[in-house]
N, C-alpha and C. Protein backbone atom coordinates (compact mmCIF):
# COMPACT_ATOMS: atom_id res chain seq x y z
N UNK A 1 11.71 -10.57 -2.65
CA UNK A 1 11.33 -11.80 -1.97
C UNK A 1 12.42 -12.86 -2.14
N UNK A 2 12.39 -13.95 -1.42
CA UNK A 2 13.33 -15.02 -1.51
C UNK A 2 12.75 -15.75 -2.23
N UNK A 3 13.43 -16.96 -2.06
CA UNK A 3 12.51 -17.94 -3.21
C UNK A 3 11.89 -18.74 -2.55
N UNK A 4 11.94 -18.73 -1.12
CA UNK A 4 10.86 -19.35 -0.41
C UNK A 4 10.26 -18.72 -0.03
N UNK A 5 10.37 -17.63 0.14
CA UNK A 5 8.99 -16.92 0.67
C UNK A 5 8.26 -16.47 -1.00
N UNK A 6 8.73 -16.28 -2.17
CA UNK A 6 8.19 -16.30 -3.31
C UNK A 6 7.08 -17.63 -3.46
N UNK A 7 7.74 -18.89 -3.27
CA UNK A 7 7.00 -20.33 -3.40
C UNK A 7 5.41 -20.28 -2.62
N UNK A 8 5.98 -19.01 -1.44
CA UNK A 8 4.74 -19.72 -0.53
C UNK A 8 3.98 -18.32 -1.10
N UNK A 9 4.31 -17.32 -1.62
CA UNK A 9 2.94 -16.42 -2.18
C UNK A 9 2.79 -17.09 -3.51
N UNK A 10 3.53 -18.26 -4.07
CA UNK A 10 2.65 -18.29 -5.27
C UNK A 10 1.30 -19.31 -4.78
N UNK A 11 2.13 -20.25 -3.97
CA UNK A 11 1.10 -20.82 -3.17
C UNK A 11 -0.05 -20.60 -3.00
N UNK A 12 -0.30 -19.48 -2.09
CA UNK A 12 -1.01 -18.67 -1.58
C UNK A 12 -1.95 -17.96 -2.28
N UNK A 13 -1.34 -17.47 -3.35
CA UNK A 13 -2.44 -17.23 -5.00
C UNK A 13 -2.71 -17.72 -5.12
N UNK A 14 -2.42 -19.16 -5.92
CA UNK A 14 -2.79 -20.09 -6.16
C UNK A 14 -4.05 -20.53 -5.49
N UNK A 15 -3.97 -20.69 -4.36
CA UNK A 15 -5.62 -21.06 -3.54
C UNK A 15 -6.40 -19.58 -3.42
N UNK A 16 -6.12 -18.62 -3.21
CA UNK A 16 -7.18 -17.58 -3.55
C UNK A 16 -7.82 -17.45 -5.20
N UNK A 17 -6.68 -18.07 -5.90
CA UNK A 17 -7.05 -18.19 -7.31
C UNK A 17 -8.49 -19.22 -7.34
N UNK A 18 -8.28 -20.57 -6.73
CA UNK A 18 -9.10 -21.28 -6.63
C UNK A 18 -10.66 -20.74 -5.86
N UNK A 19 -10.27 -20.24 -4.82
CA UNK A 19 -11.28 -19.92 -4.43
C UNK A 19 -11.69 -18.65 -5.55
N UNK A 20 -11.60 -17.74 -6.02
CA UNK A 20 -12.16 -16.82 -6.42
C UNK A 20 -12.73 -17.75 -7.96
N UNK A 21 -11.94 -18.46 -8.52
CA UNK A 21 -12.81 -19.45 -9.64
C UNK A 21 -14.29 -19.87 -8.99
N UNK A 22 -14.49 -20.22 -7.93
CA UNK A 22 -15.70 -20.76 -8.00
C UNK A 22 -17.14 -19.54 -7.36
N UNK A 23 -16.84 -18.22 -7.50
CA UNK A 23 -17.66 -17.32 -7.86
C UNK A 23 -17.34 -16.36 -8.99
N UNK A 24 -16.47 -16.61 -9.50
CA UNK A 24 -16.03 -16.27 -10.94
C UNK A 24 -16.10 -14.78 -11.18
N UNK A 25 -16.56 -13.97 -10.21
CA UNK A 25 -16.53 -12.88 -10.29
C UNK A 25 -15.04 -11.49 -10.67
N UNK A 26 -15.60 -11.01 -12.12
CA UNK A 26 -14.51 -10.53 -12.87
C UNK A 26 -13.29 -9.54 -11.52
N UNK A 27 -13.47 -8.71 -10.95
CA UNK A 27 -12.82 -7.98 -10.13
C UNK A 27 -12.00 -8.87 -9.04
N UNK A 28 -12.75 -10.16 -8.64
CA UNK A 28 -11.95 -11.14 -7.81
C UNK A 28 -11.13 -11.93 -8.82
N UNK A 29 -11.50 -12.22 -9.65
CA UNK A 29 -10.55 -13.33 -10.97
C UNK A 29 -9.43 -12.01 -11.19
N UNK A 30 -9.38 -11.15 -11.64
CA UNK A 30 -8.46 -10.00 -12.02
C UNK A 30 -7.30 -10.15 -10.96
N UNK A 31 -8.48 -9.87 -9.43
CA UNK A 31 -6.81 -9.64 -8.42
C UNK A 31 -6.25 -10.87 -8.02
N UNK A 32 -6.76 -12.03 -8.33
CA UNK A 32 -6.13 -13.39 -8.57
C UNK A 32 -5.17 -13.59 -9.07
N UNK A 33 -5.98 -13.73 -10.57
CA UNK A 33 -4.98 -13.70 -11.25
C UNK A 33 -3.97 -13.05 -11.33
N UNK A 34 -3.67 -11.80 -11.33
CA UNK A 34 -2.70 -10.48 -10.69
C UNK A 34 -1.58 -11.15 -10.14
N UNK A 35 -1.92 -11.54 -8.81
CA UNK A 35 -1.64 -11.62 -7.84
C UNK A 35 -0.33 -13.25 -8.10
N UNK A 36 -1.15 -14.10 -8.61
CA UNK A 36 -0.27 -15.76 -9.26
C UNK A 36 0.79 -14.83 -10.09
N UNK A 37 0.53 -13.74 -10.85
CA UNK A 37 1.68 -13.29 -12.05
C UNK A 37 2.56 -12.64 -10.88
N UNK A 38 2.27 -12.27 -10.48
CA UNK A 38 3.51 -11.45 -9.61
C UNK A 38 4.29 -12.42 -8.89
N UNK A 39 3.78 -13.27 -8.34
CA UNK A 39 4.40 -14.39 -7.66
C UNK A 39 5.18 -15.16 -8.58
N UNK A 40 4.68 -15.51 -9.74
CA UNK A 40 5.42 -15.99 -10.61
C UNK A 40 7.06 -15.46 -11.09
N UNK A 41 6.66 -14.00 -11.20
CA UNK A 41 7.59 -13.41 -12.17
C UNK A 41 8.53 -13.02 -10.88
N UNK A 42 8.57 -12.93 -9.54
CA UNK A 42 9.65 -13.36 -8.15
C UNK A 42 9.95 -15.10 -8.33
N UNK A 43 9.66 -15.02 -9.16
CA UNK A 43 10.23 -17.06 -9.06
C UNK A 43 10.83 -17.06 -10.73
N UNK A 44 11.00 -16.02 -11.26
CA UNK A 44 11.80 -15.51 -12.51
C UNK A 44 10.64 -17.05 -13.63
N UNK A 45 9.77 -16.82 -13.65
CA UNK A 45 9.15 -17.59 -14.46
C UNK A 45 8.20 -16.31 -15.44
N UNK A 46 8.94 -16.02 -15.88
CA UNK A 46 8.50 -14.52 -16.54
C UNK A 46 7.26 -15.06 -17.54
N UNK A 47 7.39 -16.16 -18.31
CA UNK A 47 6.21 -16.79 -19.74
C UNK A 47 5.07 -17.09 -19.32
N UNK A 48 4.86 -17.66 -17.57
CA UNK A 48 3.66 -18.08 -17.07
C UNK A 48 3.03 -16.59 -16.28
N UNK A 49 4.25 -16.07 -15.72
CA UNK A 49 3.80 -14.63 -15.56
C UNK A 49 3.04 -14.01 -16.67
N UNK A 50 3.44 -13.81 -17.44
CA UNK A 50 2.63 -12.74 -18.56
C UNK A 50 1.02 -13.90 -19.35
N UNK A 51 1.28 -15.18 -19.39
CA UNK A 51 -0.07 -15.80 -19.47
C UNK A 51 -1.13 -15.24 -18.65
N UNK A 52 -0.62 -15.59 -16.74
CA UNK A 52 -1.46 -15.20 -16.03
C UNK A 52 -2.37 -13.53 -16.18
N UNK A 53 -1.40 -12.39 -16.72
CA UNK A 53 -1.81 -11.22 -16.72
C UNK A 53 -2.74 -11.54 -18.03
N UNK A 54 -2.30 -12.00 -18.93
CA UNK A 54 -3.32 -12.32 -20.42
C UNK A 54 -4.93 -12.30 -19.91
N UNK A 55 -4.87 -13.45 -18.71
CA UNK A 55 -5.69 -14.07 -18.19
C UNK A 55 -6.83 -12.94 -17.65
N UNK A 56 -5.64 -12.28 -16.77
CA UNK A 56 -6.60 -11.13 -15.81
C UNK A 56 -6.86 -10.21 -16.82
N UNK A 57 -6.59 -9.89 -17.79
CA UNK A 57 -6.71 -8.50 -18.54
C UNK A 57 -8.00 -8.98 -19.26
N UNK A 58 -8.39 -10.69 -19.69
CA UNK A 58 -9.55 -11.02 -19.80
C UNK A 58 -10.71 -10.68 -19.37
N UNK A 59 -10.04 -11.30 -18.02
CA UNK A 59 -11.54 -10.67 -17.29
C UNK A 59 -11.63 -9.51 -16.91
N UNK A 60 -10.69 -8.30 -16.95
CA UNK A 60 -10.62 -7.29 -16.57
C UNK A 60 -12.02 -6.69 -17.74
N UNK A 61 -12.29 -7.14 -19.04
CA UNK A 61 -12.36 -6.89 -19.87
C UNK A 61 -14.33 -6.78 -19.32
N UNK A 62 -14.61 -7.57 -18.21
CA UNK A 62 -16.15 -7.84 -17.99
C UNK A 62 -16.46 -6.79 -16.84
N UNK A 63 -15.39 -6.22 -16.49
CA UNK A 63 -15.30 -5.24 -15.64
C UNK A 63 -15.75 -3.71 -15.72
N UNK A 64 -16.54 -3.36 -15.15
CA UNK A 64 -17.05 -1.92 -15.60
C UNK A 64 -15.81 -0.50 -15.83
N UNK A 65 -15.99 0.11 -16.65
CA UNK A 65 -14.79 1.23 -16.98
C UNK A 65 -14.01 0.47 -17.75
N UNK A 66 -13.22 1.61 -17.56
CA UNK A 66 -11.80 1.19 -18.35
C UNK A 66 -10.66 1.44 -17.42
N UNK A 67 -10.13 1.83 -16.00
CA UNK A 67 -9.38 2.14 -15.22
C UNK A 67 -9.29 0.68 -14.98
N UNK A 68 -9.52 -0.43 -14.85
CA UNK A 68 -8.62 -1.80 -14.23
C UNK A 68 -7.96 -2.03 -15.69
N UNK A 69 -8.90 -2.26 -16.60
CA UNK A 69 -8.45 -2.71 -17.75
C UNK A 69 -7.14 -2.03 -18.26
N UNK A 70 -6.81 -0.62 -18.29
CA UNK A 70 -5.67 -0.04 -18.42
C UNK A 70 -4.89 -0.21 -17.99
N UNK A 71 -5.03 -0.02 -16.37
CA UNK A 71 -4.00 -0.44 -15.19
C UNK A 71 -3.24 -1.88 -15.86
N UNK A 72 -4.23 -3.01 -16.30
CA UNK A 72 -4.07 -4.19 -16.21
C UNK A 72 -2.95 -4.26 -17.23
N UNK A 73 -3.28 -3.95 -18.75
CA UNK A 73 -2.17 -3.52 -20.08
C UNK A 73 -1.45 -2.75 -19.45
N UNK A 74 -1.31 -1.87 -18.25
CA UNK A 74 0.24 -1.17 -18.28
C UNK A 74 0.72 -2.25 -17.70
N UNK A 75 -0.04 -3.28 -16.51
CA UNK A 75 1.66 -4.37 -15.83
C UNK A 75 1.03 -5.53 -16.91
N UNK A 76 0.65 -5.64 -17.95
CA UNK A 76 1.22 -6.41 -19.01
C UNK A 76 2.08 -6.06 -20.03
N UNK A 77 2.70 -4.50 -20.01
CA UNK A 77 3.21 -3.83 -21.23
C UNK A 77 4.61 -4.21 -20.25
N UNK A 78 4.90 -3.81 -18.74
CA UNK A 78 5.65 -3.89 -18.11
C UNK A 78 6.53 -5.11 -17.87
N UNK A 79 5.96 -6.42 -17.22
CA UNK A 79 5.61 -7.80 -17.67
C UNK A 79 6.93 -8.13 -19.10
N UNK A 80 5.73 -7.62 -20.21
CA UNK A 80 6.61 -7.92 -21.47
C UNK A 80 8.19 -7.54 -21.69
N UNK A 81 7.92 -6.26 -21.11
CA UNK A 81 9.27 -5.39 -20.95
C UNK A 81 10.76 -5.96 -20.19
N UNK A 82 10.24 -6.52 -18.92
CA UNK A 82 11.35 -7.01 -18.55
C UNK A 82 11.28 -8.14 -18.91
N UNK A 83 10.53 -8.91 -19.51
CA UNK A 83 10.86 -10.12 -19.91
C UNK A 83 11.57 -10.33 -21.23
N UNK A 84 11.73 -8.81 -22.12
CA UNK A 84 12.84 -8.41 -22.71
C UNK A 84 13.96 -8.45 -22.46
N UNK A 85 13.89 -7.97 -21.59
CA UNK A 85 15.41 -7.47 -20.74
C UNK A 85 15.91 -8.42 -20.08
N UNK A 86 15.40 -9.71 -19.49
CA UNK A 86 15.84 -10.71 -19.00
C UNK A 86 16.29 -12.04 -20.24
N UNK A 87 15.29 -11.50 -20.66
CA UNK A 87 15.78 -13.11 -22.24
C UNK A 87 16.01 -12.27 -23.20
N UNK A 88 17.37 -12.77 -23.92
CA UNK A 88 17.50 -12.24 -24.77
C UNK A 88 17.27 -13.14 -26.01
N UNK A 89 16.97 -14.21 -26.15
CA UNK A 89 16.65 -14.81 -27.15
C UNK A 89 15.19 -14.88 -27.44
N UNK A 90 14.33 -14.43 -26.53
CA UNK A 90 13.14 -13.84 -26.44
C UNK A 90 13.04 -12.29 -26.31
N UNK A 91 13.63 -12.05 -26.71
CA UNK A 91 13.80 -9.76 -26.17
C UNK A 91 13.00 -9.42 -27.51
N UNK A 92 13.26 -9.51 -28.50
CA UNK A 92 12.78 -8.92 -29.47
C UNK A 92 11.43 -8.83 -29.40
N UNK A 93 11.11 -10.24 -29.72
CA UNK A 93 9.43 -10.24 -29.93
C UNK A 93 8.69 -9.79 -28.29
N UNK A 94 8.88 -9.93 -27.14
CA UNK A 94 8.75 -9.80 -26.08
C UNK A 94 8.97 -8.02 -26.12
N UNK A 95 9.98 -7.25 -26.38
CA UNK A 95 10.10 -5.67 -26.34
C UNK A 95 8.87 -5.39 -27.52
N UNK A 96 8.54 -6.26 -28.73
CA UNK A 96 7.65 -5.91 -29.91
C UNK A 96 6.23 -5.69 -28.76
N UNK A 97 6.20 -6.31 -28.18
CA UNK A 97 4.62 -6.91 -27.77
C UNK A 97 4.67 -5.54 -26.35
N UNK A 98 5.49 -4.94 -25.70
CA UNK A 98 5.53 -4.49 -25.09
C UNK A 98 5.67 -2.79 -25.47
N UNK A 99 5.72 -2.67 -26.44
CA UNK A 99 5.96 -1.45 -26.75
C UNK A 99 4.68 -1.51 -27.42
N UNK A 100 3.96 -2.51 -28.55
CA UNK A 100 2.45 -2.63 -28.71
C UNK A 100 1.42 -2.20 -27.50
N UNK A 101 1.71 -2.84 -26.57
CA UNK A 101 0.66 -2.78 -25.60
C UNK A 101 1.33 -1.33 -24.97
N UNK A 102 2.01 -1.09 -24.64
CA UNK A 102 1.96 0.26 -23.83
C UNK A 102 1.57 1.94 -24.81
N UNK A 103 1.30 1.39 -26.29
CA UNK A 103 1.20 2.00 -27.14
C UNK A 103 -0.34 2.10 -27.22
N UNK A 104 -1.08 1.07 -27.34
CA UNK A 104 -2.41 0.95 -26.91
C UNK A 104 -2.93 1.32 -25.78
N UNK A 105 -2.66 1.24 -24.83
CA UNK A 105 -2.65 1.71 -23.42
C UNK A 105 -2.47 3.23 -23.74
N UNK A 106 -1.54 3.90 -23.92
CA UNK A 106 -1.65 5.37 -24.18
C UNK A 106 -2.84 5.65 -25.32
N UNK A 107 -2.79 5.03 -26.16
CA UNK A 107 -3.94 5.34 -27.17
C UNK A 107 -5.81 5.62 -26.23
N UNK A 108 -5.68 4.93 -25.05
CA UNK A 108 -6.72 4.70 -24.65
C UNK A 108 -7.01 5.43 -23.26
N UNK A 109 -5.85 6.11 -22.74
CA UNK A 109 -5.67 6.50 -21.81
C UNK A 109 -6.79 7.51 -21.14
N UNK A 110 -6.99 8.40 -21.99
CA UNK A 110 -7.98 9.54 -21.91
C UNK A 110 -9.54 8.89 -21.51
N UNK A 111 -9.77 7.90 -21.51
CA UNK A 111 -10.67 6.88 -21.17
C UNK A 111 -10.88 6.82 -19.54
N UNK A 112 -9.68 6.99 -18.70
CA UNK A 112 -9.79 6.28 -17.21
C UNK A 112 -10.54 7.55 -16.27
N UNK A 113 -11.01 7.75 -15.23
CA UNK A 113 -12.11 8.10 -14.63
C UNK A 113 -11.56 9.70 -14.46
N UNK A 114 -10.11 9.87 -14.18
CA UNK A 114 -9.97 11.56 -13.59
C UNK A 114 -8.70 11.60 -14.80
N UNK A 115 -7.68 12.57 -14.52
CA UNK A 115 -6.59 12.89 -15.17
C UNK A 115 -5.28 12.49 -14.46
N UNK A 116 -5.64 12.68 -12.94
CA UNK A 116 -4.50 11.94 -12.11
C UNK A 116 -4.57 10.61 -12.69
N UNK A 117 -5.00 10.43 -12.90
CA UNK A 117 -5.14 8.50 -13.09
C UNK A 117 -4.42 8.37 -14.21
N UNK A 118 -4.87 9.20 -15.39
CA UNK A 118 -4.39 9.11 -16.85
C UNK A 118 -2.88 9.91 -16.84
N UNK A 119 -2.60 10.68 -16.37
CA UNK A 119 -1.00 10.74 -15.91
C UNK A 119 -0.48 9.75 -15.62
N UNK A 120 -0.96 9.12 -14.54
CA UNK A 120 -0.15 7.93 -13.42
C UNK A 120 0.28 6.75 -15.04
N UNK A 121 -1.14 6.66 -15.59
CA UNK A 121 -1.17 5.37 -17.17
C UNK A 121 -0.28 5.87 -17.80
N UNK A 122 0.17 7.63 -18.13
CA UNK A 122 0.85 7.86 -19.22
C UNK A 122 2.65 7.50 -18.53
N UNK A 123 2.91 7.83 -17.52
CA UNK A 123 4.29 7.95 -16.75
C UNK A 123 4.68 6.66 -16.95
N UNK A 124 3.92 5.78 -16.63
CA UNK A 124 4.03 4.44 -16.54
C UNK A 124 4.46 3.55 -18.20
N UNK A 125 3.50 3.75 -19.04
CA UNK A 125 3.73 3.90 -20.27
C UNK A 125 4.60 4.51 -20.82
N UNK A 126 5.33 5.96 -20.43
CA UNK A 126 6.43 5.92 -21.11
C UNK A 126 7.81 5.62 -20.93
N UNK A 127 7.54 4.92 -19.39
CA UNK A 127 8.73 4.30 -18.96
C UNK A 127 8.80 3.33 -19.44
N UNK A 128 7.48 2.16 -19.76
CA UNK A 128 8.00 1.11 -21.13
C UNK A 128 8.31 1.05 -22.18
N UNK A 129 8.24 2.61 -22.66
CA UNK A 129 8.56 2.95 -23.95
C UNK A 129 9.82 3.68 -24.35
N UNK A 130 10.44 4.18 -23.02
CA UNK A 130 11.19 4.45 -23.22
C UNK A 130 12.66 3.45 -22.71
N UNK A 131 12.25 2.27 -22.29
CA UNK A 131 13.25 0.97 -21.62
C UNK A 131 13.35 -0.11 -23.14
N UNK A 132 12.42 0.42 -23.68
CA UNK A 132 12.46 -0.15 -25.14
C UNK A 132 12.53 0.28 -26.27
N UNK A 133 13.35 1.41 -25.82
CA UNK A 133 13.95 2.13 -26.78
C UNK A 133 13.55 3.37 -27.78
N UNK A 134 12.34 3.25 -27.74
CA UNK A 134 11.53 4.60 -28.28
C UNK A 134 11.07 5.89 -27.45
N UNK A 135 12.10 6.28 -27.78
CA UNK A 135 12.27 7.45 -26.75
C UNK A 135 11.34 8.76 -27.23
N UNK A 136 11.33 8.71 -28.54
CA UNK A 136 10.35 9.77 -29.09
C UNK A 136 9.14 9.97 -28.31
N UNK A 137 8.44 8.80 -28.39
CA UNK A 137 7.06 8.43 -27.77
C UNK A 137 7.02 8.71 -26.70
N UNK A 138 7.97 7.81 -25.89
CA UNK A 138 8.33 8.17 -24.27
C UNK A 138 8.10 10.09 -24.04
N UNK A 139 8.79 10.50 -24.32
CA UNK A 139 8.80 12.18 -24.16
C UNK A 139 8.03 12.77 -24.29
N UNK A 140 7.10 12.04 -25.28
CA UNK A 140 5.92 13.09 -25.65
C UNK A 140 4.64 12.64 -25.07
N UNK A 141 4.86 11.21 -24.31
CA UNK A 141 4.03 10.86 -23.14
C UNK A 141 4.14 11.61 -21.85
N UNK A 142 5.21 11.59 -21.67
CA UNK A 142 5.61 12.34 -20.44
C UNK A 142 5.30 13.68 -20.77
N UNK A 143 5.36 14.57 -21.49
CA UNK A 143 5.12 15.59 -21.90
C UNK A 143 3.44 15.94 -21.31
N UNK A 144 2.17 15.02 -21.96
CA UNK A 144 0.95 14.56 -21.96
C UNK A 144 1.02 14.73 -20.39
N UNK A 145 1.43 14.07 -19.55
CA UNK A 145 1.12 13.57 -18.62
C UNK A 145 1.74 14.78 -17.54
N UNK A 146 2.33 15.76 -17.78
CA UNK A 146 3.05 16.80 -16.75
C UNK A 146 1.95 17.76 -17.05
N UNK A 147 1.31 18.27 -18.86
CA UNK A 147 0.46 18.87 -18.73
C UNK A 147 -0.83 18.45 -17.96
N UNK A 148 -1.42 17.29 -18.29
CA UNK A 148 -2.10 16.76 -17.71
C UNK A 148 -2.05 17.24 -15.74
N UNK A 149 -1.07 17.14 -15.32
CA UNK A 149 -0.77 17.60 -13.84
C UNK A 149 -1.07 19.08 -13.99
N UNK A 150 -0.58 20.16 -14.43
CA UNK A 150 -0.61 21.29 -14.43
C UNK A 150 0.98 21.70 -14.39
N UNK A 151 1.77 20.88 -14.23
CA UNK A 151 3.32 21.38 -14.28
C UNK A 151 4.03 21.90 -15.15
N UNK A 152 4.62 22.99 -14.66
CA UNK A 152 4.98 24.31 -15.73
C UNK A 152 4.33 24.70 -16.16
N UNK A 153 3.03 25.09 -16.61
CA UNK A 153 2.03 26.22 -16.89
C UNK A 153 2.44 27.10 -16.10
N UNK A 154 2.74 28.48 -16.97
CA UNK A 154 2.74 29.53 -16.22
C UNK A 154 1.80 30.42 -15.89
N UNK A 155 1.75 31.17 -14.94
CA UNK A 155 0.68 31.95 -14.36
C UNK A 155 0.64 33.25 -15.01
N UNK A 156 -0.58 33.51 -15.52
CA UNK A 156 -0.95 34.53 -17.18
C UNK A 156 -0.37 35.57 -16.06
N UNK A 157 0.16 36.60 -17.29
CA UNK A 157 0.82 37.99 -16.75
C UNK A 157 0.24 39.03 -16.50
N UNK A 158 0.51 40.33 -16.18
CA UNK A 158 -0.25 41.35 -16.05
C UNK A 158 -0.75 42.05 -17.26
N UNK A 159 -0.07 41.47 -18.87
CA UNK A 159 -0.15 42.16 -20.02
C UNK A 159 -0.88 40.65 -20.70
N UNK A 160 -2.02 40.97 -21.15
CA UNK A 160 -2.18 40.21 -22.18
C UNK A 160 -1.51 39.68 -23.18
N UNK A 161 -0.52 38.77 -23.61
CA UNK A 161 -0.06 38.32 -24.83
C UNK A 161 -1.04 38.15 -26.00
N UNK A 162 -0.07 38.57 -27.25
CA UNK A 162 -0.78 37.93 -28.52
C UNK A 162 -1.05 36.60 -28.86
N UNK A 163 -2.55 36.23 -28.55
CA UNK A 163 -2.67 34.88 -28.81
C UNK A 163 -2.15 34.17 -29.92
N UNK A 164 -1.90 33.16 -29.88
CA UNK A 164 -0.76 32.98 -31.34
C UNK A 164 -1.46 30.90 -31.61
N UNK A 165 -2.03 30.08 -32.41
CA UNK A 165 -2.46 29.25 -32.64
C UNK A 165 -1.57 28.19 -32.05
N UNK A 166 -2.05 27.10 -31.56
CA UNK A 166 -1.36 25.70 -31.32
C UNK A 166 -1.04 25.33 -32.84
N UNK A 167 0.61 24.92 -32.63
CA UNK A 167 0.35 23.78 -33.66
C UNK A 167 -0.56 22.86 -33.62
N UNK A 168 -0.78 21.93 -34.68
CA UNK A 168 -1.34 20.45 -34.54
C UNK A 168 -1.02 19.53 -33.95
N UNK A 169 0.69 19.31 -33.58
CA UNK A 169 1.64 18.61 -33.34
C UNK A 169 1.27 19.25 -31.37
N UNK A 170 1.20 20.03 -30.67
CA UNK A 170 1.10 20.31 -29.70
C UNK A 170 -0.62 20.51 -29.39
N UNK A 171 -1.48 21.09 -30.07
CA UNK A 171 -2.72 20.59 -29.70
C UNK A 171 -3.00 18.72 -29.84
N UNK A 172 -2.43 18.03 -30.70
CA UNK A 172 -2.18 16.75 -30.30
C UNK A 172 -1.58 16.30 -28.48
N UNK A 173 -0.67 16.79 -28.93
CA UNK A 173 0.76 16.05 -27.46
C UNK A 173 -0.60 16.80 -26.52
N UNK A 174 -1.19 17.54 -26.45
CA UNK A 174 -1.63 18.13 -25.22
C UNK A 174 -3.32 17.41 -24.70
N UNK A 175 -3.65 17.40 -26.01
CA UNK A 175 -5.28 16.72 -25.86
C UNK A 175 -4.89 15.05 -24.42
N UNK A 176 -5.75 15.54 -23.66
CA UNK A 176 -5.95 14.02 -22.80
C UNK A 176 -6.47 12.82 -23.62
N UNK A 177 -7.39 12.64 -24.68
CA UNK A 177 -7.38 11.61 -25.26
C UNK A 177 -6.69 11.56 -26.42
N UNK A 178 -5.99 12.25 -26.91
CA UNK A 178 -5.49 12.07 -28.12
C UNK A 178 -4.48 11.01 -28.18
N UNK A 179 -4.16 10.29 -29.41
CA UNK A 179 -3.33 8.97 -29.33
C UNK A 179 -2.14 9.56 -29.67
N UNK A 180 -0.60 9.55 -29.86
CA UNK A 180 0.25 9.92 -30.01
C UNK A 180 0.62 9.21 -31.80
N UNK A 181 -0.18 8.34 -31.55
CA UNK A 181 0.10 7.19 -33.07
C UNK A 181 -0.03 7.89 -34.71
N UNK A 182 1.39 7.88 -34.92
CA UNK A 182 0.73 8.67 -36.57
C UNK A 182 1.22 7.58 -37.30
């Protein structure tokens, strides 16, 4: 976006913001609020950006499930992330808070309604985790999230193999809810 056409969608939030305040309803306050952060963070105001998501992840919080609420912590883990990467006198604590939340977010993942979904949370998550430097995590999200798809499973052979035990370390990485956190 430009920065005038940025001005006029923050604008533009801004009064859907208003209007959706006065039925207060959590799913309309969410894509409001949403909606002011994104506009914000195209007008490189990255600190009021990530308030606003604070905001929506609030009310995301009155919201039935857990699929907005996740969604909501991955573009606040994201959010934090480049607002790393853009300030560097703010990067630290800003990459801290972002690698927290996308860490939680995977912790919780196994929570959202199908497995496509919880792929889409994990991919997403370990691209903030891995832009912030923890690449371990990153991999073994992505890992989560390809099994989760069915990719590369191979198709059983004509000979039975000797079943042979999961590690712990791979019945972990593989479980859909399991947290990666040791």
């Amino acid at each position: 976006l430009t920065h005038g056409r940025a001005r006029q969608a923050l604008k533009l939030a801004l009064r859907v913001l208003d209007l959706a305040g006065v039925l207060k309803r959590p799913h309309d306050m969410v894509q409001s609020l949403t909606q002011v952060a994104r506009a914000l963070k195209a007008l490189d105001s990255l600190d009021s950006a990530e308030g606003y998501l604070e905001q929506a992840l609030h009310w995301g919080e009155s919201a039935p499930g857990h699929d907005l609420q996740l969604d909501l912590g991955c573009e606040l883990a994201e959010q934090q992330r480049d607002r790393a990467e853009h300030d560097r006198y703010a990067g630290m604590a800003a990459r801290d808070r972002a690698r927290t939340r996308a860490l939680e977010v995977a912790a919780l993942a196994g929570r959202v309604s199908d497995a496509h979904c919880e792929a889409k949370l994990l991919l997403r998550v370990s691209d903030v985790l891995d832009r912030c430097g923890d690449h371990d995590h990153a991999t073994s999200l992505q890992n989560r999230a390809v099994a989760l798809m069915g990719i590369g499973l191979h198709e059983p052979s004509a000979e039975p193999e000797q079943a042979t035990p999961q590690s712990t370390w791979e019945q972990r990485l593989l479980a859909p809810s399991s947290t990666l956190l040791m």
